[in-house]
N, C-alpha and C. Protein backbone atom coordinates (compact mmCIF):
# COMPACT_ATOMS: atom_id res chain seq x y z
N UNK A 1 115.59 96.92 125.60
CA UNK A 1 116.95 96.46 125.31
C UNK A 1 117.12 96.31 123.80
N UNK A 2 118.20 97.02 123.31
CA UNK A 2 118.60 96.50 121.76
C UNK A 2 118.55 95.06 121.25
N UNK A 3 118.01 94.78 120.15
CA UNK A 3 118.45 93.61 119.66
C UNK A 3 120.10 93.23 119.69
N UNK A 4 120.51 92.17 119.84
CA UNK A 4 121.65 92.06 119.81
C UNK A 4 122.00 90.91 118.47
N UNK A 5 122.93 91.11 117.53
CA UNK A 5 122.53 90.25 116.38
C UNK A 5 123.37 88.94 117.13
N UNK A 6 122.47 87.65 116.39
CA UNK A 6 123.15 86.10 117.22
C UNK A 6 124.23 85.48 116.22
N UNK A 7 125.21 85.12 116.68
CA UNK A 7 126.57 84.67 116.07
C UNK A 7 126.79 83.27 116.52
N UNK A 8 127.70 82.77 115.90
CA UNK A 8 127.24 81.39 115.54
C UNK A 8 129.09 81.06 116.97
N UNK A 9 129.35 80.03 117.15
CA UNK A 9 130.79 79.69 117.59
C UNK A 9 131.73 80.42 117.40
N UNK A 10 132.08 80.50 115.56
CA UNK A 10 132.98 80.75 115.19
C UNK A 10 132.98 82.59 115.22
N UNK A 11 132.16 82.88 115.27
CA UNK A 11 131.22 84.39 115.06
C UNK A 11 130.96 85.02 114.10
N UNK A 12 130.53 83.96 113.27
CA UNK A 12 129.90 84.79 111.83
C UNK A 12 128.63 84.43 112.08
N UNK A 13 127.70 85.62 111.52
CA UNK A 13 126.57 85.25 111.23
C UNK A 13 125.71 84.23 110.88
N UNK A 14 124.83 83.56 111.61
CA UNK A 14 124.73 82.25 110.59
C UNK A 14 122.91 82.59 109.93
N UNK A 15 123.04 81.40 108.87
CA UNK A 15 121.90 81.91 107.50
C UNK A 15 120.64 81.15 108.30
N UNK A 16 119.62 81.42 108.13
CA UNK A 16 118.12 81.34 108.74
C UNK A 16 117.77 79.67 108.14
N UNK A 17 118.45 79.52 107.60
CA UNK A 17 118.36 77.63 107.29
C UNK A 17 119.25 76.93 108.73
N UNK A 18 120.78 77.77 108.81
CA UNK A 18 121.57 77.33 109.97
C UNK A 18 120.82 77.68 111.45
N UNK A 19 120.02 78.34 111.37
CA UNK A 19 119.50 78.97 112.74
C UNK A 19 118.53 77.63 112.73
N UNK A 20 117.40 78.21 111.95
CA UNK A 20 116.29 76.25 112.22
C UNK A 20 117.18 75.21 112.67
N UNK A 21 118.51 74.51 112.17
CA UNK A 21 118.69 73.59 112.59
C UNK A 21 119.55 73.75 113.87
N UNK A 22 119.96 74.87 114.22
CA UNK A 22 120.48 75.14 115.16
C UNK A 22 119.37 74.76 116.19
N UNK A 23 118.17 75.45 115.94
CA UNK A 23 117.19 75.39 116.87
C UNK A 23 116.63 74.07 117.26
N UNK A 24 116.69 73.28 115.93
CA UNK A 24 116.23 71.56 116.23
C UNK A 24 116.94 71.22 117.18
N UNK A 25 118.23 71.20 117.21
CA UNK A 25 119.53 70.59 117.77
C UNK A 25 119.28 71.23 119.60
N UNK A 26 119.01 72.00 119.90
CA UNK A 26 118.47 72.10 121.05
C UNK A 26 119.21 74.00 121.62
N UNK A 27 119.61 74.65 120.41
CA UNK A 27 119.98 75.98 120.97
C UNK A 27 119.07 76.69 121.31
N UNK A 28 118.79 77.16 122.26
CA UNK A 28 117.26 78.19 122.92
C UNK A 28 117.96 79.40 122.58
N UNK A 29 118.67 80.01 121.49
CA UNK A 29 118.75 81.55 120.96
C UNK A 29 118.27 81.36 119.38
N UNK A 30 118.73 79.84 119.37
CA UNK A 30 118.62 80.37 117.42
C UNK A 30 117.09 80.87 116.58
N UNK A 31 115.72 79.95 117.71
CA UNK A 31 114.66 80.52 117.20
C UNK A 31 114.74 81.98 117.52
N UNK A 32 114.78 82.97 118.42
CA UNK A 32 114.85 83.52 119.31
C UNK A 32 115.50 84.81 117.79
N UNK A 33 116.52 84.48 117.20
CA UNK A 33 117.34 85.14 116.33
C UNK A 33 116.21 85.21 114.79
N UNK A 34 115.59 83.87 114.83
CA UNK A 34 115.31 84.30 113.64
C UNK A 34 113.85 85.21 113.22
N UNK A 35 113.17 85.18 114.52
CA UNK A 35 112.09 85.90 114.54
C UNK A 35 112.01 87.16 114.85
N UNK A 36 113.46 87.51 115.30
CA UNK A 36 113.99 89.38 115.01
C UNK A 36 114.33 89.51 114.23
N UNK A 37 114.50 88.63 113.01
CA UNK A 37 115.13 88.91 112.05
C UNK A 37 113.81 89.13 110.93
N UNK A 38 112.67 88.74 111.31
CA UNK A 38 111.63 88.59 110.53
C UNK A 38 110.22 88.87 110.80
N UNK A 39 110.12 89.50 112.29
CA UNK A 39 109.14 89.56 112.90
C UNK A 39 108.27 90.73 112.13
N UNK A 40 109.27 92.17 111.40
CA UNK A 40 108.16 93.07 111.27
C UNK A 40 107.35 92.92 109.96
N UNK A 41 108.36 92.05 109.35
CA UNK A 41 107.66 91.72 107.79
C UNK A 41 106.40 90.66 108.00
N UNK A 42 106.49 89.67 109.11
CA UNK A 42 105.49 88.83 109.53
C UNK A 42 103.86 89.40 109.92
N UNK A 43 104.47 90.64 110.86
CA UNK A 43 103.60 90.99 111.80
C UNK A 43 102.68 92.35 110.43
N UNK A 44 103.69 92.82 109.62
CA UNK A 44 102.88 93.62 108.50
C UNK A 44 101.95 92.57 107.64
N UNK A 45 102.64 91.65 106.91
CA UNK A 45 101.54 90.51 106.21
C UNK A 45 99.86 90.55 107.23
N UNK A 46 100.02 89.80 108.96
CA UNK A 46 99.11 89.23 109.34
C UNK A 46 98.39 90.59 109.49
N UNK A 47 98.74 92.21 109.98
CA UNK A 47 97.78 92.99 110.16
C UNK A 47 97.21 93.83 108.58
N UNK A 48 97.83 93.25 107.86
CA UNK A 48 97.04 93.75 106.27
C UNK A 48 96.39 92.46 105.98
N UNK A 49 96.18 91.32 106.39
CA UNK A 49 95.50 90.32 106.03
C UNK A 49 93.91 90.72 107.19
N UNK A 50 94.42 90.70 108.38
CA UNK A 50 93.24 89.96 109.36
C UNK A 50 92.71 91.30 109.32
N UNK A 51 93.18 92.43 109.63
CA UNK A 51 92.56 93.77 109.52
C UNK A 51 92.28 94.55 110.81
N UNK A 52 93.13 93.50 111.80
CA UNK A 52 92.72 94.03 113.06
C UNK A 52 94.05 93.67 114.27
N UNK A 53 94.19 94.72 114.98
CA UNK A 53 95.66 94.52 115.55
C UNK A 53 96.09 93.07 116.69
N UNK A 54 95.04 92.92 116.99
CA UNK A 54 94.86 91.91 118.27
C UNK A 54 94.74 90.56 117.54
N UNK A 55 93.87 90.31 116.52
CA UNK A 55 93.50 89.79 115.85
C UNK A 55 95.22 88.78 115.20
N UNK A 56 95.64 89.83 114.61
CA UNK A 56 96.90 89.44 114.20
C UNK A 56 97.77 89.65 114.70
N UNK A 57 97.69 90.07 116.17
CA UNK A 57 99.05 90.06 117.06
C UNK A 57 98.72 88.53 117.61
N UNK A 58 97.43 87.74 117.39
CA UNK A 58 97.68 86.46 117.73
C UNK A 58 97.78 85.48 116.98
N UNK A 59 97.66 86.11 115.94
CA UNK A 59 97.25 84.89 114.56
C UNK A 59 98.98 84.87 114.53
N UNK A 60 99.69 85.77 114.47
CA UNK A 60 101.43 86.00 114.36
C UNK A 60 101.96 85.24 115.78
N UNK A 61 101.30 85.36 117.10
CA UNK A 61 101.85 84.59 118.10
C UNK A 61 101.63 82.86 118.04
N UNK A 62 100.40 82.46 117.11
CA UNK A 62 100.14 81.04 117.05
C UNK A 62 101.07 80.50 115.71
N UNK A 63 101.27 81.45 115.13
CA UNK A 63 102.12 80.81 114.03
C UNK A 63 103.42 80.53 113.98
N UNK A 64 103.95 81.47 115.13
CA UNK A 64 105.40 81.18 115.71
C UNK A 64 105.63 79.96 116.72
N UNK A 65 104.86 79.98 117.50
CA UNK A 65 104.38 78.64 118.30
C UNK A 65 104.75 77.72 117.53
N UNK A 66 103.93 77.47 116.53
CA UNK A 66 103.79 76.34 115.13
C UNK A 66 104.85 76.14 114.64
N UNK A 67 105.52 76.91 114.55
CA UNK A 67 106.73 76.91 113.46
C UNK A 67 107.61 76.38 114.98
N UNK A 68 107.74 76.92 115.59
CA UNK A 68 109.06 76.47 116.89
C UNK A 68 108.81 74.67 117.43
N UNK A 69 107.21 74.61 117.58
CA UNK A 69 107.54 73.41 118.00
C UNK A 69 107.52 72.27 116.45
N UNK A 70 107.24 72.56 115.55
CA UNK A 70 107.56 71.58 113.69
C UNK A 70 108.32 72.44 113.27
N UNK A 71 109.66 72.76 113.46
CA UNK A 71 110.82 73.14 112.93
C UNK A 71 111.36 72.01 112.43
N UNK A 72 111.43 70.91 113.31
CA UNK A 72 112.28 69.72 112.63
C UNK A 72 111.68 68.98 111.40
N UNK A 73 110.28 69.65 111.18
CA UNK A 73 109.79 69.06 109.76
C UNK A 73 110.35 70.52 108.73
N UNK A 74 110.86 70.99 108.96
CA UNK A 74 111.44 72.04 108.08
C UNK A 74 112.34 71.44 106.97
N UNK A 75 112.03 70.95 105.71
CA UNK A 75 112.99 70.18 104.84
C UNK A 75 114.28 71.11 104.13
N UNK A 76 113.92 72.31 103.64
CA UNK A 76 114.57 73.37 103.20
C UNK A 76 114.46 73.26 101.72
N UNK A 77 112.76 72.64 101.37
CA UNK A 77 112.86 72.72 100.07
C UNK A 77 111.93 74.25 99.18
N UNK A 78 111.87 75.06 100.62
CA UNK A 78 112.01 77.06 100.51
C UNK A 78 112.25 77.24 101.38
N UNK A 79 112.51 79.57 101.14
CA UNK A 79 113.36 79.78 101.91
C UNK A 79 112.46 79.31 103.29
N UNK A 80 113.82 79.57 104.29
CA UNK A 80 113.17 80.02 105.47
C UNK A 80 112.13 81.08 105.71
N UNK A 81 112.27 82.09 105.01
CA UNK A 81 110.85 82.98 105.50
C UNK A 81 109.87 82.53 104.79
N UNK A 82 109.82 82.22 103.63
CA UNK A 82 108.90 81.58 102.78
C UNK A 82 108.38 80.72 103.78
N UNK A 83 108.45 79.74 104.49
CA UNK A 83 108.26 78.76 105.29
C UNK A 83 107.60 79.45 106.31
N UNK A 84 108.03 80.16 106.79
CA UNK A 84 107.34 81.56 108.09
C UNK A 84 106.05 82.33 107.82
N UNK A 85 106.22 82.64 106.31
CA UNK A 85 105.31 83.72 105.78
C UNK A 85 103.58 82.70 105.39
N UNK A 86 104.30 81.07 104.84
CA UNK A 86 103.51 80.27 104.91
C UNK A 86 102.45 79.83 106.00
N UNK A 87 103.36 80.10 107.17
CA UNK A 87 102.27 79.27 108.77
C UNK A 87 101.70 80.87 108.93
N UNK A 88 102.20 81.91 108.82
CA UNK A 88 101.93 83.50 109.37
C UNK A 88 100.47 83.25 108.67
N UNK A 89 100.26 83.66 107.08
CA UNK A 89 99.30 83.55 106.39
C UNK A 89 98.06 82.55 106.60
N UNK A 90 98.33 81.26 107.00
CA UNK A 90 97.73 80.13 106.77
C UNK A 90 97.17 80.70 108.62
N UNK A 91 97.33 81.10 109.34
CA UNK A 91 96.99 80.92 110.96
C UNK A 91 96.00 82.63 110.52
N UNK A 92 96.43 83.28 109.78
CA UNK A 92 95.64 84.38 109.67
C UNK A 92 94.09 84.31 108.51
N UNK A 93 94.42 83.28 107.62
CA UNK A 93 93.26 82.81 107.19
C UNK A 93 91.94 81.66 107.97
N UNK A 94 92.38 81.15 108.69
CA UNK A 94 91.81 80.43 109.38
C UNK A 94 91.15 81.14 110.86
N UNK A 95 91.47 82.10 110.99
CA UNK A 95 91.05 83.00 112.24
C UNK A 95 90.11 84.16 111.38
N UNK A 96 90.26 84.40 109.95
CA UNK A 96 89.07 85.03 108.95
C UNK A 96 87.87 84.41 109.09
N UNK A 97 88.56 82.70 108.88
CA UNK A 97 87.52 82.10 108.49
C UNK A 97 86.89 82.16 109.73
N UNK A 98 87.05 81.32 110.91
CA UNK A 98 86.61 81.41 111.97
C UNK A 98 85.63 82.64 111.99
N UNK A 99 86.10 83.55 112.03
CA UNK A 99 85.21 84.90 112.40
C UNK A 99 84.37 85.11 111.35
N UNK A 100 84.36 84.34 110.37
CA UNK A 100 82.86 84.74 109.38
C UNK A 100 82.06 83.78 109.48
N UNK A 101 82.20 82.61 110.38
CA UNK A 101 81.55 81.17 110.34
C UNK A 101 80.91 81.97 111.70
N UNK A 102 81.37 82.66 112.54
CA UNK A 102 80.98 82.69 114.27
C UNK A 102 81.36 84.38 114.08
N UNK A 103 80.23 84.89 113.29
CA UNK A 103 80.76 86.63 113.56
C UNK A 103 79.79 87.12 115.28
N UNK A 104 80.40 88.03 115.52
CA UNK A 104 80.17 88.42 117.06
C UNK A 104 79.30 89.96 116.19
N UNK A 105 78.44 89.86 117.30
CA UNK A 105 77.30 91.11 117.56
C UNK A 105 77.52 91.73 118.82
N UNK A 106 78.01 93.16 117.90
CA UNK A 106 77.84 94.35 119.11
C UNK A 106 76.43 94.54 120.25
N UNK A 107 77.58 94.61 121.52
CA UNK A 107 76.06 95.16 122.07
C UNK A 107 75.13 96.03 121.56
N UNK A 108 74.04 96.14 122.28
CA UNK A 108 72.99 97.45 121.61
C UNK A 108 73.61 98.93 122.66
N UNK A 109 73.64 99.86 122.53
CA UNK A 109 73.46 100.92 123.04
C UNK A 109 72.78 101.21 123.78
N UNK A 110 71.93 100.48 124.17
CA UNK A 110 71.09 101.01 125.47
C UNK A 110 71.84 100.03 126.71
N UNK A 111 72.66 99.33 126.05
CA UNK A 111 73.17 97.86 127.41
C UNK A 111 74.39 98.86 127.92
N UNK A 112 74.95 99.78 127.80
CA UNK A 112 75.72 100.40 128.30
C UNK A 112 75.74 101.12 129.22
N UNK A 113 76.27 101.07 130.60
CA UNK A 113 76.46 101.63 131.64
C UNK A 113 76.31 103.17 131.88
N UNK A 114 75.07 103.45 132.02
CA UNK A 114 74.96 105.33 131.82
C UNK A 114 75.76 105.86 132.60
N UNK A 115 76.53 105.08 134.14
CA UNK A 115 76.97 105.98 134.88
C UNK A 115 78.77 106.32 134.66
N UNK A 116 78.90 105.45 133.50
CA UNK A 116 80.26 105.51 132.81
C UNK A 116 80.44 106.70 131.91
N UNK A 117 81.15 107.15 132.01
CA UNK A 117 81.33 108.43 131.31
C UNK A 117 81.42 108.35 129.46
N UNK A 118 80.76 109.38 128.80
CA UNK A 118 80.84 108.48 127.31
C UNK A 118 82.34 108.77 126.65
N UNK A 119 83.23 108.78 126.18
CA UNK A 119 84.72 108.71 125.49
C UNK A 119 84.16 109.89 124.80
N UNK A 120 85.45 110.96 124.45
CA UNK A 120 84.82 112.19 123.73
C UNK A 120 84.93 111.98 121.95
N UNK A 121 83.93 112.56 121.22
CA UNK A 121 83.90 112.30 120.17
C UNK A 121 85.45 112.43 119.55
N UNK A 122 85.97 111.70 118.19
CA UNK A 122 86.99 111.40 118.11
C UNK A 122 87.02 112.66 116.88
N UNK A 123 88.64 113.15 116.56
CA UNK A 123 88.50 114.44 115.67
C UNK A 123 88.01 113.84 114.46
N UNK A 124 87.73 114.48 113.38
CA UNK A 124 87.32 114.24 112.17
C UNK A 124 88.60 113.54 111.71
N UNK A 125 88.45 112.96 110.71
CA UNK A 125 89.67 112.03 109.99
C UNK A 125 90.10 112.98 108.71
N UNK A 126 91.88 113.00 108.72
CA UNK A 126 92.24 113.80 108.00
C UNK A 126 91.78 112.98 106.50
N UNK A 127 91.83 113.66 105.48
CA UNK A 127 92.11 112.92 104.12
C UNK A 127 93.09 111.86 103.95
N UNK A 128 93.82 111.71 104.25
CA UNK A 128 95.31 110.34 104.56
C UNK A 128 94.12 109.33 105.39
N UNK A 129 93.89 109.55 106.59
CA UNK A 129 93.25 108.52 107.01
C UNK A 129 91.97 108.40 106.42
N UNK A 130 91.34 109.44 105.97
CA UNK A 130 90.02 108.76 104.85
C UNK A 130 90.69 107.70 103.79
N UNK A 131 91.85 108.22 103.36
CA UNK A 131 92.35 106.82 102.43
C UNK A 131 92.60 105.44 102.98
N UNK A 132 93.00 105.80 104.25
CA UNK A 132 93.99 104.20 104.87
C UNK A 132 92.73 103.89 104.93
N UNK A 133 91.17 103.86 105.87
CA UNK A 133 90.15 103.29 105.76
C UNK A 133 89.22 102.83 104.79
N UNK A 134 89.79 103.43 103.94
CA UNK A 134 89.10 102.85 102.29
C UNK A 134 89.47 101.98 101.76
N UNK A 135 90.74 101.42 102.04
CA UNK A 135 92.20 100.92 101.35
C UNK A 135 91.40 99.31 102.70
N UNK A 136 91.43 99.66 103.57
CA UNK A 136 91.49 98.70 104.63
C UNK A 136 89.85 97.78 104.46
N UNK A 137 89.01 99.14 104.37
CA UNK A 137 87.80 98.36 103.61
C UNK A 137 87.52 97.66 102.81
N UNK A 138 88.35 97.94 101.77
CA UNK A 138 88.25 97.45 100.22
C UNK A 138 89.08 95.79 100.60
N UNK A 139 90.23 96.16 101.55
CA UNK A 139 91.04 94.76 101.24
C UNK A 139 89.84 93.94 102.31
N UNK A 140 89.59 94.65 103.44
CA UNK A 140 88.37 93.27 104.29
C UNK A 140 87.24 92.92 103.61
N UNK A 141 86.80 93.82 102.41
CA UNK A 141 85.84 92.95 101.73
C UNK A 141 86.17 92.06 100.33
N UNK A 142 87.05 91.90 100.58
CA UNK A 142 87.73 90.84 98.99
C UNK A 142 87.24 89.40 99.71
N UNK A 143 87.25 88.16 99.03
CA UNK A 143 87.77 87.08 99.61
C UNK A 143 88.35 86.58 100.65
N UNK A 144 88.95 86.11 101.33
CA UNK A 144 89.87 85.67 101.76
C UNK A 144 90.98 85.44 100.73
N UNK A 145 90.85 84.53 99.84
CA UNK A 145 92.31 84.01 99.33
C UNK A 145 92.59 85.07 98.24
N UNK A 146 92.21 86.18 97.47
CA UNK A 146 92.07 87.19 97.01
C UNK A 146 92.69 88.03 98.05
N UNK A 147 92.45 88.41 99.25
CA UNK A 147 92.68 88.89 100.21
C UNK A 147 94.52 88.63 100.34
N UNK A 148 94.89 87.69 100.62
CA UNK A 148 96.43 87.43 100.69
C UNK A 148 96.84 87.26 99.81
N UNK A 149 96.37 86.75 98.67
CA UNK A 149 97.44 87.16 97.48
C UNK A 149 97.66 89.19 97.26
N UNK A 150 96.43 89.93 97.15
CA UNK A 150 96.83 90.75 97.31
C UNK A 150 97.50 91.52 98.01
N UNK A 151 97.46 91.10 99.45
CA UNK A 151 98.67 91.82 101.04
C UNK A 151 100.33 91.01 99.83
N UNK A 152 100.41 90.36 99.60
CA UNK A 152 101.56 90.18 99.43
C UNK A 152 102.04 90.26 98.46
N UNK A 153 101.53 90.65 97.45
CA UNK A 153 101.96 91.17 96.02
C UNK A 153 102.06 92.48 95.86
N UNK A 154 100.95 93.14 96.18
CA UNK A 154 100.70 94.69 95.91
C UNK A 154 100.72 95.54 97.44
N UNK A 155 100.72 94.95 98.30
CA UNK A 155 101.04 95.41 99.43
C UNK A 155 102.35 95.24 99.85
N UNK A 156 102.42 94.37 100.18
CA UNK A 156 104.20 93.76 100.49
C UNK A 156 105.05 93.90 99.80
N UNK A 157 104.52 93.46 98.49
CA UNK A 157 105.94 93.65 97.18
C UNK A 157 106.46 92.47 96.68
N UNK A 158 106.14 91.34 96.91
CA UNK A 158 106.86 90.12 96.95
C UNK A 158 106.22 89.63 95.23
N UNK A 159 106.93 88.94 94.54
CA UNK A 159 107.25 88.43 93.60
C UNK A 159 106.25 87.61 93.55
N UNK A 160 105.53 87.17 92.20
CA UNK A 160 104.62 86.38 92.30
C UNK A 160 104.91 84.83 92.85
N UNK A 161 106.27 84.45 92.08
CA UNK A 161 106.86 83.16 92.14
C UNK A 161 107.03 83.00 93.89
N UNK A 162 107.11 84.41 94.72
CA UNK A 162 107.34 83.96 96.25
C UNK A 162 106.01 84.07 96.87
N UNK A 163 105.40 84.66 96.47
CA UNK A 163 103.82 84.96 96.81
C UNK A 163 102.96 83.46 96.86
N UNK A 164 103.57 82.76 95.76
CA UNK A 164 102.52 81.14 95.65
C UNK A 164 103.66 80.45 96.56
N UNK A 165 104.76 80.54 96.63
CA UNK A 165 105.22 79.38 97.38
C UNK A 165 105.34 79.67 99.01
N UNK A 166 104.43 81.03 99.01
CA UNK A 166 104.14 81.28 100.93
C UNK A 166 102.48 80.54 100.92
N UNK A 167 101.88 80.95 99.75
CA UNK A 167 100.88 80.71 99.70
C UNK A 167 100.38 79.22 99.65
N UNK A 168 101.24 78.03 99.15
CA UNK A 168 101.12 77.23 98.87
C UNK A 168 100.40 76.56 97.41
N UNK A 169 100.39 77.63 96.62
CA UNK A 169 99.09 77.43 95.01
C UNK A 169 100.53 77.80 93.74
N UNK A 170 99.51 77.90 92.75
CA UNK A 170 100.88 77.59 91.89
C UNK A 170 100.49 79.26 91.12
N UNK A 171 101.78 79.47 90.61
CA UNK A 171 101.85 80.71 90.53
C UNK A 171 100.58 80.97 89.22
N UNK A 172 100.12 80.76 88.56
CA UNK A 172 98.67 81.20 87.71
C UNK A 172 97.74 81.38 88.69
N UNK A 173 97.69 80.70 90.08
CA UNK A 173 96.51 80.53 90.72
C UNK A 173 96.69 82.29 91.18
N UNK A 174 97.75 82.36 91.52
CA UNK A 174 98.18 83.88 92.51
C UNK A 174 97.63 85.18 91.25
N UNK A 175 98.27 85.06 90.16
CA UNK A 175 97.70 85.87 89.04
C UNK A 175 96.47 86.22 88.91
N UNK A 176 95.51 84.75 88.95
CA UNK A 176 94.37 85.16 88.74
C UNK A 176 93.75 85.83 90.06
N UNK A 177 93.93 85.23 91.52
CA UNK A 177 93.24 85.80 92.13
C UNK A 177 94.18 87.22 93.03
N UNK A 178 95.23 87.83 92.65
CA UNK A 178 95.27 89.26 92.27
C UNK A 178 94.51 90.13 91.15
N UNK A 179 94.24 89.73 90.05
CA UNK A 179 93.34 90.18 88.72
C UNK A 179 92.10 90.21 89.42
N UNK A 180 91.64 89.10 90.04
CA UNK A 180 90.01 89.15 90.47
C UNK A 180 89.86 90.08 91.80
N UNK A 181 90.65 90.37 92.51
CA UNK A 181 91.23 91.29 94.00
C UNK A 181 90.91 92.10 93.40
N UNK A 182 92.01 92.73 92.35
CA UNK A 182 92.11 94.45 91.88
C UNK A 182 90.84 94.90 91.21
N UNK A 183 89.88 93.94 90.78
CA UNK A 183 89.02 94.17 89.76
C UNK A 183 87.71 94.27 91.02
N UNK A 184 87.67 93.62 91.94
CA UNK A 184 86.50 93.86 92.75
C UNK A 184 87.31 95.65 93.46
N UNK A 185 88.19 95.65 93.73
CA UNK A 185 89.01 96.76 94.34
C UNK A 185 88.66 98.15 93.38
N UNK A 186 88.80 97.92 92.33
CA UNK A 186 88.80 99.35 91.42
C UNK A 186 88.04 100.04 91.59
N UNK A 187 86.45 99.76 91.72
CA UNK A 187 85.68 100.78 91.73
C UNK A 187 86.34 101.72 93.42
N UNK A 188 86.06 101.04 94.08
CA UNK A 188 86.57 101.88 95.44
C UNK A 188 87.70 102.68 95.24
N UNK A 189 88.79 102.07 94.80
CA UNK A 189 90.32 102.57 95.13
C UNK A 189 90.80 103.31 93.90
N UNK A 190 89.92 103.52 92.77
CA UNK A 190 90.11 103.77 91.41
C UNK A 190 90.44 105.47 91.79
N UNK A 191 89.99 105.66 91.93
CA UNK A 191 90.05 107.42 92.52
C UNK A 191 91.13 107.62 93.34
N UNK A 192 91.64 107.02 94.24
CA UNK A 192 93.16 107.05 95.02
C UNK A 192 94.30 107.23 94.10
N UNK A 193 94.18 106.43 92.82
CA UNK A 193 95.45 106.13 92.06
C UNK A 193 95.33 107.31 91.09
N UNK A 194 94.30 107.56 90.56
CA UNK A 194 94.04 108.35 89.64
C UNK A 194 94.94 107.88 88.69
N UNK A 195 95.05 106.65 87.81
CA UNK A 195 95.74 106.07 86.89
C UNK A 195 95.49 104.42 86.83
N UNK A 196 94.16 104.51 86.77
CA UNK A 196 93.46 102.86 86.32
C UNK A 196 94.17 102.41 85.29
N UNK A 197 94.13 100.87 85.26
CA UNK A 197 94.29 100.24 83.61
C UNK A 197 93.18 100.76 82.86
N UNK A 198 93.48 99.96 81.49
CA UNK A 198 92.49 100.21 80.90
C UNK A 198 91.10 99.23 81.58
N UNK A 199 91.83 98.42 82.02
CA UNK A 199 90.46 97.29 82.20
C UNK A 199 90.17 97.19 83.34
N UNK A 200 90.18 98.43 83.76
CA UNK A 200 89.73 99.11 85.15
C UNK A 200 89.90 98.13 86.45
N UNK A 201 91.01 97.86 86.37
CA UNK A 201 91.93 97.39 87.97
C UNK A 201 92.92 98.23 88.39
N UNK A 202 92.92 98.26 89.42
CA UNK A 202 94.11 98.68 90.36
C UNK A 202 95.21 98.46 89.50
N UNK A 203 96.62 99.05 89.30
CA UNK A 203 97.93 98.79 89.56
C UNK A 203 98.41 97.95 90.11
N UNK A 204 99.02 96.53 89.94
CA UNK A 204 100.15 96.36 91.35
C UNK A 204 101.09 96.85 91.59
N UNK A 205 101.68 96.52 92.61
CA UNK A 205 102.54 97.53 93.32
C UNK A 205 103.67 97.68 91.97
N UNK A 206 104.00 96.77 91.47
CA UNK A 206 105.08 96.79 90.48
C UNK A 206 104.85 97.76 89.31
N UNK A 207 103.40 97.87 88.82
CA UNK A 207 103.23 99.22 88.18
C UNK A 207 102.94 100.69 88.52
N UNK A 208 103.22 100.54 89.99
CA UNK A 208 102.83 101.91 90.55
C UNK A 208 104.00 101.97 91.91
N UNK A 209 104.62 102.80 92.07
CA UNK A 209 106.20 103.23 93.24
C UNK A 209 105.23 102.96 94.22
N UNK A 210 103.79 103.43 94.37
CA UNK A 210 103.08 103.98 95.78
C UNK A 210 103.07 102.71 96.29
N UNK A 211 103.20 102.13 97.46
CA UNK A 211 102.12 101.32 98.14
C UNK A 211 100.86 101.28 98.69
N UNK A 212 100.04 100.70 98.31
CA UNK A 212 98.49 100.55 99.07
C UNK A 212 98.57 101.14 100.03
N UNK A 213 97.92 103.01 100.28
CA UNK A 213 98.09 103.10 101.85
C UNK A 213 97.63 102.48 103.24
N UNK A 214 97.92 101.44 103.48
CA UNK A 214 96.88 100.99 104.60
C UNK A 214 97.10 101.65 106.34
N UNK A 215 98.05 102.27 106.02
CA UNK A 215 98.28 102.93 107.24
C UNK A 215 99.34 102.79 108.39
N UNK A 216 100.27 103.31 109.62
CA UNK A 216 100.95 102.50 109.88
C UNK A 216 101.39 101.07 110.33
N UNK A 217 101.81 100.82 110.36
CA UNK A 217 102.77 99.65 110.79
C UNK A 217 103.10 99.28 112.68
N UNK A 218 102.35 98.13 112.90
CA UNK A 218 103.06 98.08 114.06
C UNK A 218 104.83 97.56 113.94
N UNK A 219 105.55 97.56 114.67
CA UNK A 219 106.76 97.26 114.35
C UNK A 219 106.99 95.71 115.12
N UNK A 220 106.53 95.68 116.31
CA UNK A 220 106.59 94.32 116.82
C UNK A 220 105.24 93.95 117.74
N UNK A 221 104.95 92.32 117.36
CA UNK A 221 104.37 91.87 117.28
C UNK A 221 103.35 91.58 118.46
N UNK A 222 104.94 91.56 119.80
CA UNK A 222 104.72 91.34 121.39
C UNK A 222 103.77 92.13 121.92
């Protein structure tokens, strides 16, 4: 079924500050409105952060949770997505962390069911996807907090000044740990751009049209 856009009484559109309080107040559409309105930019942040689709199709389902039932602590002192992009990020770092405190081990290869048929080898990977996996490598081995400042500066596009106030740090903190991101990043990704700084980092997105290829996009989250 199409989205249908949500209209307020009078039938104008109403602004994503009016929808939250709509939603406090007890309307069961207004959350409902504002997470179509924001879901694919959400659901891109958590799968360039966590690095894995499931991973961040739940880290994006617990953060909406979060946000629906503490909406009424929503003060409006940022935007509304800022506020979104804040719990999105913060539920996708904490499920990093989790998984490097408690990493899981593959079975061995011999524990596998011989009478199961084996999956046929997969084609070779074009050059495009040799990049998106390099790109995806490079960002799962940064930091963590290196890690999301870069999805949202040089991946996403977002402004430094909006980047710290999803992030919660103050905007020098975001600077430096994009500078320290791109600089562990260069040797890998230096050859993709073919146009290093001099001081051999990455581009951000703002000095370069391209975006980080990381590959497609799911579109929704469900």
């Amino acid at each position: 079924m199409a989205d249908v856009t949500f209209r307020d009484g009078s039938g104008a559109t109403p602004s994503d500050a009016e929808l939250i309080r709509a939603h406090v107040a007890g309307d069961r559409e207004a959350f409902a409105e504002l997470v179509r309105r924001h879901r694919d930019r959400l659901w891109a942040v958590a799968l360039r952060t966590v690095g894995d689709r499931e991973e961040a199709a739940d880290a994006v389902q617990d953060a909406l949770l979060n946000a629906h039932r503490n909406a009424a602590r929503f003060r409006g002192e940022a935007a509304v997505t800022t506020w979104l992009h804040r719990i999105v990020v913060n539920a996708c770092l904490d499920r990093i962390r989790r998984r490097q405190a408690h990493p899981t081990v593959p079975l061995p290869e011999s524990n596998r069911d011989d009478d199961r048929p084996s999956a046929p080898e997969p084609a070779a990977p074009t050059p495009d996807q040799d990049t998106v996996l390099v790109v995806r490598e490079a960002l799962a081995a940064l930091p963590v907090e290196q890690r999301a400042a870069i999805v949202l500066v040089d991946v996403q596009g977002y402004g430094v000044a909006e980047a710290a106030a999803m992030l919660g740090v103050a905007e020098g903190t975001v600077k430096s740990r994009c500078a320290r991101g791109r600089a562990r990043m260069a040797v890998t990704l230096g050859y993709l751009r073919g146009n290093q700084t001099d001081g051999g980092t990455v581009p951000s997105r703002s000095e370069s049209a391209r975006p980080l290829p990381t590959g497609p996009e799911r579109r929704d989250p469900r």
